[in-house]
C-alpha atoms as a PDB file:
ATOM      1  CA  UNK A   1       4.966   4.226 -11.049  1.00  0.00           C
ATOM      2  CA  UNK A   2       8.087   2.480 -12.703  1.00  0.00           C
ATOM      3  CA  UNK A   3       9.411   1.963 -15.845  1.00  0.00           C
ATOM      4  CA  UNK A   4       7.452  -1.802 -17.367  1.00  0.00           C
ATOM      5  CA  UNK A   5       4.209  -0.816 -15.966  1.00  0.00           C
ATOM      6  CA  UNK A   6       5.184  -1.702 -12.686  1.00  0.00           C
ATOM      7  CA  UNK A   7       4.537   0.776  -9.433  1.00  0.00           C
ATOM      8  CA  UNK A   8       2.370   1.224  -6.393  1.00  0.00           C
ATOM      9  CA  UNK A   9      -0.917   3.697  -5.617  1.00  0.00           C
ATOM     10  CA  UNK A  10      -1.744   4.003  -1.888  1.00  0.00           C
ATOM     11  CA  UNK A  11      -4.772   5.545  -0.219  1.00  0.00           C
ATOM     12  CA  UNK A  12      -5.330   6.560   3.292  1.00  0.00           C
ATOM     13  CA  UNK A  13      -8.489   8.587   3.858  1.00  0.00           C
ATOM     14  CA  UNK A  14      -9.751  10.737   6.883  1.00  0.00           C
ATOM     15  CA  UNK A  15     -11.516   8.061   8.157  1.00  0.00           C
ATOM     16  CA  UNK A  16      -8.962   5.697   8.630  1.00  0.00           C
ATOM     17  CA  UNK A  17      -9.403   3.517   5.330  1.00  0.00           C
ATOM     18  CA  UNK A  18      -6.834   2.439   3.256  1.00  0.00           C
ATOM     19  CA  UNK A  19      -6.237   0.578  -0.014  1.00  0.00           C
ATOM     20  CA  UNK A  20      -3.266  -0.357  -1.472  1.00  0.00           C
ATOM     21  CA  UNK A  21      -2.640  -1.314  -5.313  1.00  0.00           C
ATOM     22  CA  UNK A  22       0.450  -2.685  -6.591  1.00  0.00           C
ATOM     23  CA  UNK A  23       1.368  -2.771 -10.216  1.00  0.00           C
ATOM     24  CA  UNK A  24       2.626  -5.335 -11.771  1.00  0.00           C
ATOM     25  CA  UNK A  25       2.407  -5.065 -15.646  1.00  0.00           C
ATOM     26  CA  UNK A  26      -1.069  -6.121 -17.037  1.00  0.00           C
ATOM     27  CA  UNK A  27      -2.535  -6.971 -13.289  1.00  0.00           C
ATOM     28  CA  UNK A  28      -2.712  -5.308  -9.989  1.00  0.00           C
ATOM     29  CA  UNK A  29      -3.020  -7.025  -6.362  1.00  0.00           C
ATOM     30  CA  UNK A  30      -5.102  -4.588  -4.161  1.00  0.00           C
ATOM     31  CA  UNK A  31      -5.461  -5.133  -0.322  1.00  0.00           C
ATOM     32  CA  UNK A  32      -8.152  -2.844   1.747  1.00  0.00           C
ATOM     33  CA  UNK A  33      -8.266  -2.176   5.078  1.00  0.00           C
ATOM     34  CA  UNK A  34      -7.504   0.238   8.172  1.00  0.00           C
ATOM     35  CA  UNK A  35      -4.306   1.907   9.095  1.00  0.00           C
ATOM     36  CA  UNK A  36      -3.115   3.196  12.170  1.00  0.00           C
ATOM     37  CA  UNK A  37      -0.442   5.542  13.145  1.00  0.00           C
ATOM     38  CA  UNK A  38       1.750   4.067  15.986  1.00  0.00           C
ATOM     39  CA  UNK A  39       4.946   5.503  17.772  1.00  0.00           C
ATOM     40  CA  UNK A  40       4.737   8.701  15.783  1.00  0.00           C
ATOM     41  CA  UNK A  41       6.293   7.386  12.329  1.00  0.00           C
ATOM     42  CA  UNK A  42       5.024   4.243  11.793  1.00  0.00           C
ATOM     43  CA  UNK A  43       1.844   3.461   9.637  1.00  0.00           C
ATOM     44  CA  UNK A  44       0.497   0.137  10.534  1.00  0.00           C
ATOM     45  CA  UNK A  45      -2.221  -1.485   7.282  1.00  0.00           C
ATOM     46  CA  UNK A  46      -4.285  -3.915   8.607  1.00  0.00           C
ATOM     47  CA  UNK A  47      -5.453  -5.476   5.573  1.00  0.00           C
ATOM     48  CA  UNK A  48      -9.249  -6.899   5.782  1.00  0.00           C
ATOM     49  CA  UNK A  49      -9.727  -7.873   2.345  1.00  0.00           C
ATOM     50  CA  UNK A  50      -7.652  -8.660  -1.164  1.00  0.00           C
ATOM     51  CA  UNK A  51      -7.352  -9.297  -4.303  1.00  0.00           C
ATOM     52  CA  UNK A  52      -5.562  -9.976  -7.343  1.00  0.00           C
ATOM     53  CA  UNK A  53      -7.182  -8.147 -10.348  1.00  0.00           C
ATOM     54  CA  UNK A  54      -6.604  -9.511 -13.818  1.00  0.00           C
ATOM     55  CA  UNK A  55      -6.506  -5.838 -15.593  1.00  0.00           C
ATOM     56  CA  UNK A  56      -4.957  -3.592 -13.906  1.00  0.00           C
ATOM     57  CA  UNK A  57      -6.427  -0.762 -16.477  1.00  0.00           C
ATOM     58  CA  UNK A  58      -9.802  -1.866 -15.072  1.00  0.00           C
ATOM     59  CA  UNK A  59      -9.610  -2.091 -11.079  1.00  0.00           C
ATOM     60  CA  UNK A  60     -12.560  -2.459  -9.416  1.00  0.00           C
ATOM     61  CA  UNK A  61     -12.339  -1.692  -5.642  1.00  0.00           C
ATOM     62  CA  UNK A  62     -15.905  -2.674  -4.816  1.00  0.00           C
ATOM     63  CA  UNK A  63     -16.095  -6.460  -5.344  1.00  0.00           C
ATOM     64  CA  UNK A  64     -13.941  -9.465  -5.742  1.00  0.00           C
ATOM     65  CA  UNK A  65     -12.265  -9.368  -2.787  1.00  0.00           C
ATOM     66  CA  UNK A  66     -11.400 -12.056  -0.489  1.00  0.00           C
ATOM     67  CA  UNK A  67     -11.001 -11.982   3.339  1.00  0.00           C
ATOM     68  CA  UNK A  68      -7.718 -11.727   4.653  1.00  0.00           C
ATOM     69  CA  UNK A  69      -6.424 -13.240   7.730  1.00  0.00           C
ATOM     70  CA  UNK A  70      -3.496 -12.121  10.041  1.00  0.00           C
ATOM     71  CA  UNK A  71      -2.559  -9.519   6.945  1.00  0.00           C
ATOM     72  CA  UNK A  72      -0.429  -6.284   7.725  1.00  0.00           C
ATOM     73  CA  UNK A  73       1.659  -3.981   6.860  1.00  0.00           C
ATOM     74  CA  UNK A  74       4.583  -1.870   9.135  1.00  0.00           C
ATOM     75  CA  UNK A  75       5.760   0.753   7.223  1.00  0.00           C
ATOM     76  CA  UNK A  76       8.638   3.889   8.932  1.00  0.00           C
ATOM     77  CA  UNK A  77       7.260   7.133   7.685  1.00  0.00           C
ATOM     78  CA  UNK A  78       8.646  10.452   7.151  1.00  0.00           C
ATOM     79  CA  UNK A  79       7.518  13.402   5.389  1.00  0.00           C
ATOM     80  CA  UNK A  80      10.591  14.896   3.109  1.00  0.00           C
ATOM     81  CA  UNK A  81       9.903  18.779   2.411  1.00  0.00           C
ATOM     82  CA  UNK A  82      13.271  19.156   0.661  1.00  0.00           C
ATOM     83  CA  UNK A  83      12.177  19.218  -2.999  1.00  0.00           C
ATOM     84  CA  UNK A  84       9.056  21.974  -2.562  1.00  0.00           C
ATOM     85  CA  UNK A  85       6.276  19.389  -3.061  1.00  0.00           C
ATOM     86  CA  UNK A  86       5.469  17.303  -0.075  1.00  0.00           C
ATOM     87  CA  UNK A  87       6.200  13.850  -0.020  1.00  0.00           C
ATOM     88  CA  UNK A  88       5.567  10.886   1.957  1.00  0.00           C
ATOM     89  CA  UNK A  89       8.008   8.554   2.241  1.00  0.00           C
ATOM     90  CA  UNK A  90       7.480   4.868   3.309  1.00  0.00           C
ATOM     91  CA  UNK A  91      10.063   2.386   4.301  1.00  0.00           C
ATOM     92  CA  UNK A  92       8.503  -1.500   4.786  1.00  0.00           C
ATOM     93  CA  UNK A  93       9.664  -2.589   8.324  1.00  0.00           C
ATOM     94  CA  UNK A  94       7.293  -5.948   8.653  1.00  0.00           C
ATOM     95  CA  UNK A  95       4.772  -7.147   6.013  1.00  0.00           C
ATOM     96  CA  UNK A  96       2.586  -9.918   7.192  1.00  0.00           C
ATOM     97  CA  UNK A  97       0.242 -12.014   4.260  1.00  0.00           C
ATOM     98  CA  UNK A  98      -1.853 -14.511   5.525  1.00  0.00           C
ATOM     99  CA  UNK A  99       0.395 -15.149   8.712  1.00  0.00           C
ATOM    100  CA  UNK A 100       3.588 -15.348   6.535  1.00  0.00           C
ATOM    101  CA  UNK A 101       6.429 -13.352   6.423  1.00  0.00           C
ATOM    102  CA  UNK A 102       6.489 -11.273   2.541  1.00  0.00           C
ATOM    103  CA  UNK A 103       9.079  -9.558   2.647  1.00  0.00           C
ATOM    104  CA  UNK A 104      10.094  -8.254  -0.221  1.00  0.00           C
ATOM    105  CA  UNK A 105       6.623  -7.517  -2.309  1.00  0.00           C
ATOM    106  CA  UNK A 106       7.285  -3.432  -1.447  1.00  0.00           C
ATOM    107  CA  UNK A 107      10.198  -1.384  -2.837  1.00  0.00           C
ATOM    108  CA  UNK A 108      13.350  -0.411   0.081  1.00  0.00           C
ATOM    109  CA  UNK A 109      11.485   3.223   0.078  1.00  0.00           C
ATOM    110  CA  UNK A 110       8.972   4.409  -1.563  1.00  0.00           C
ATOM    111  CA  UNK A 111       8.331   8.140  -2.185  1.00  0.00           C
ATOM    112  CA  UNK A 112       4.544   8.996  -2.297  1.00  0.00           C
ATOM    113  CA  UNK A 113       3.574  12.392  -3.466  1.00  0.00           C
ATOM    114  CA  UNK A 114      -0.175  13.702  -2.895  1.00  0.00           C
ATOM    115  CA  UNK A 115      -2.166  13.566  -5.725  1.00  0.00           C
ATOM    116  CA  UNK A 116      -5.319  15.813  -6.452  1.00  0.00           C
END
């Protein structure tokens, strides 16, 4: 999270699942769907459903959504050991909404550290 209320929450489960929220003062878009990892360091979100959600103090990730359509997300991924705690750090190389290029809705990196 940023200063403003503004940040981004990612989860990627065992199973392959993934949700994505991103921040942005009093509302939230969320995307859900599966990610994949190709090459060896690149996380690929294929985003099945979304939604923007009018509080983001109140997101609910079980209804709402709408279906998504040639939605995805290429991020570079490293993990950086250097500061104790593990982090994982993303880098958006392609980001795909609705067919069209969106650049520009993720941060240059962002540094994800495991929570819980």
């Amino acid at each position: 999270m940023y200063s403003g209320r503004y940040g981004f929450e990612f989860t990627f489960t065992k199973n392959y699942r993934a949700i994505c929220v991103m921040y942005l003062r009093s509302h939230a878009y969320v995307f859900r769907g599966v990610y994949t990892i190709e090459e060896g360091d690149r996380i690929r979100f294929n985003v099945s459903d979304m939604k923007n959600e009018k509080s983001a103090g109140h997101i609910n990730l079980k209804s709402g959504f709408v279906k998504a359509s040639s939605s995805y997300f290429i991020f570079h991924a490293g993990l950086d050991r250097s500061r104790g705690r593990p982090t994982l750090v993303l880098k958006p190389e392609r980001i795909i909404i609705d067919g069209r290029n969106s650049d520009g809705y993720f941060e240059p990196e962002m540094r994800l550290e495991k929570s819980g």
